[in-house]
Protein backbone atom coordinates (compact mmCIF):
# COMPACT_ATOMS: atom_id res chain seq x y z
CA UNK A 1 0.00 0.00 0.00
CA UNK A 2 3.13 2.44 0.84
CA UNK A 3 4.92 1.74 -2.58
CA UNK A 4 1.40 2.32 -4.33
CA UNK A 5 0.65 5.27 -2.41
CA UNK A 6 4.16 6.45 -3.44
CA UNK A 7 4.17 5.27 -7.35
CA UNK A 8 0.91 7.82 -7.25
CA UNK A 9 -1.57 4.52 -7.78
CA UNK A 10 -4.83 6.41 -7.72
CA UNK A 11 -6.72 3.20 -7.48
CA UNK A 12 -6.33 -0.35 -5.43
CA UNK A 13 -8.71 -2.78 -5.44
CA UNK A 14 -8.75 -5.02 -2.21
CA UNK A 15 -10.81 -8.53 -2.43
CA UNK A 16 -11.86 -9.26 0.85
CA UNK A 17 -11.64 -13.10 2.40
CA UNK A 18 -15.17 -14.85 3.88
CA UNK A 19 -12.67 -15.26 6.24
CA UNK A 20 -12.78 -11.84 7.43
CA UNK A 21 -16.31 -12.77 8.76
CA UNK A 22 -16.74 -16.50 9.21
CA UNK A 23 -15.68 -16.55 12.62
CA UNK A 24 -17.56 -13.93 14.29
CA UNK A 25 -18.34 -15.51 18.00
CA UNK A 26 -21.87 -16.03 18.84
CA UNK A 27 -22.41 -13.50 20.86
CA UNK A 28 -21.63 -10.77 17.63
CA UNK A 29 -23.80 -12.29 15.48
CA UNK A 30 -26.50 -10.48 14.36
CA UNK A 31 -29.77 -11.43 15.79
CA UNK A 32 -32.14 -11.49 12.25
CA UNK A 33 -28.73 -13.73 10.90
CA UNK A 34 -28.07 -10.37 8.22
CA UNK A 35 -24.31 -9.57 8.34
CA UNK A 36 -23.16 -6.17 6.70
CA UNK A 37 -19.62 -4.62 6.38
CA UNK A 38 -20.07 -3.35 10.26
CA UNK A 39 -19.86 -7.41 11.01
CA UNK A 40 -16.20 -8.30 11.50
CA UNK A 41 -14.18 -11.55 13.36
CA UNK A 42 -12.43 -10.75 16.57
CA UNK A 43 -9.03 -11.90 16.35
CA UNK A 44 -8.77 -11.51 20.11
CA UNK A 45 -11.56 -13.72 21.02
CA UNK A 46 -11.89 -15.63 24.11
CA UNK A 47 -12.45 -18.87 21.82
CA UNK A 48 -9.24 -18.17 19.99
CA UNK A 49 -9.57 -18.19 15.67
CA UNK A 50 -7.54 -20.08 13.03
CA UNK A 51 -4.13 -18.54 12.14
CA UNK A 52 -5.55 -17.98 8.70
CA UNK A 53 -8.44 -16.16 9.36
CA UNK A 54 -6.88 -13.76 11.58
CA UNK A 55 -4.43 -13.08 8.94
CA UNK A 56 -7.34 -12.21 6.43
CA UNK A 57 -8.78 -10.11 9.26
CA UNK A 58 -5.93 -7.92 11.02
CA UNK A 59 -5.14 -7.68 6.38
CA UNK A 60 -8.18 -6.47 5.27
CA UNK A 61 -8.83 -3.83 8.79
CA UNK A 62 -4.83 -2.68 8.06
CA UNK A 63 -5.76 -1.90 4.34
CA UNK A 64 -8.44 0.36 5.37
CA UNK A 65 -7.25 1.85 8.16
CA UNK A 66 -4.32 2.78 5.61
């Protein structure tokens, strides 16, 4: 994202991972079952989540806090 920013890239295109929502803990799920872009995994919790899908979440939340 740096070395785009600094090439002048005017446009990235990120492609998010299910990943980045498939292990929300049951107690953030949405009650009607609808999730929406405010619906995200919590890497930090208490049940623990797979290596990989932390990676796909702490990725995709650094790309747009960038």
């Amino acid at each position: 994202m740096k070395a785009s920013q600094a090439a002048k890239v005017r446009r990235i295109v990120i492609t998010s991972s299910c990943a980045a929502i498939m292990d929300v803990a049951d107690e953030d799920k949405p009650a009607d079952r609808l999730f929406n872009e405010s619906h995200w995994s919590n890497p930090n919790r208490a049940q623990g989540m797979k290596n990989y899908s932390k990676s796909k979440v702490l990725a995709e939340k650094a790309a747009w806090d960038f």
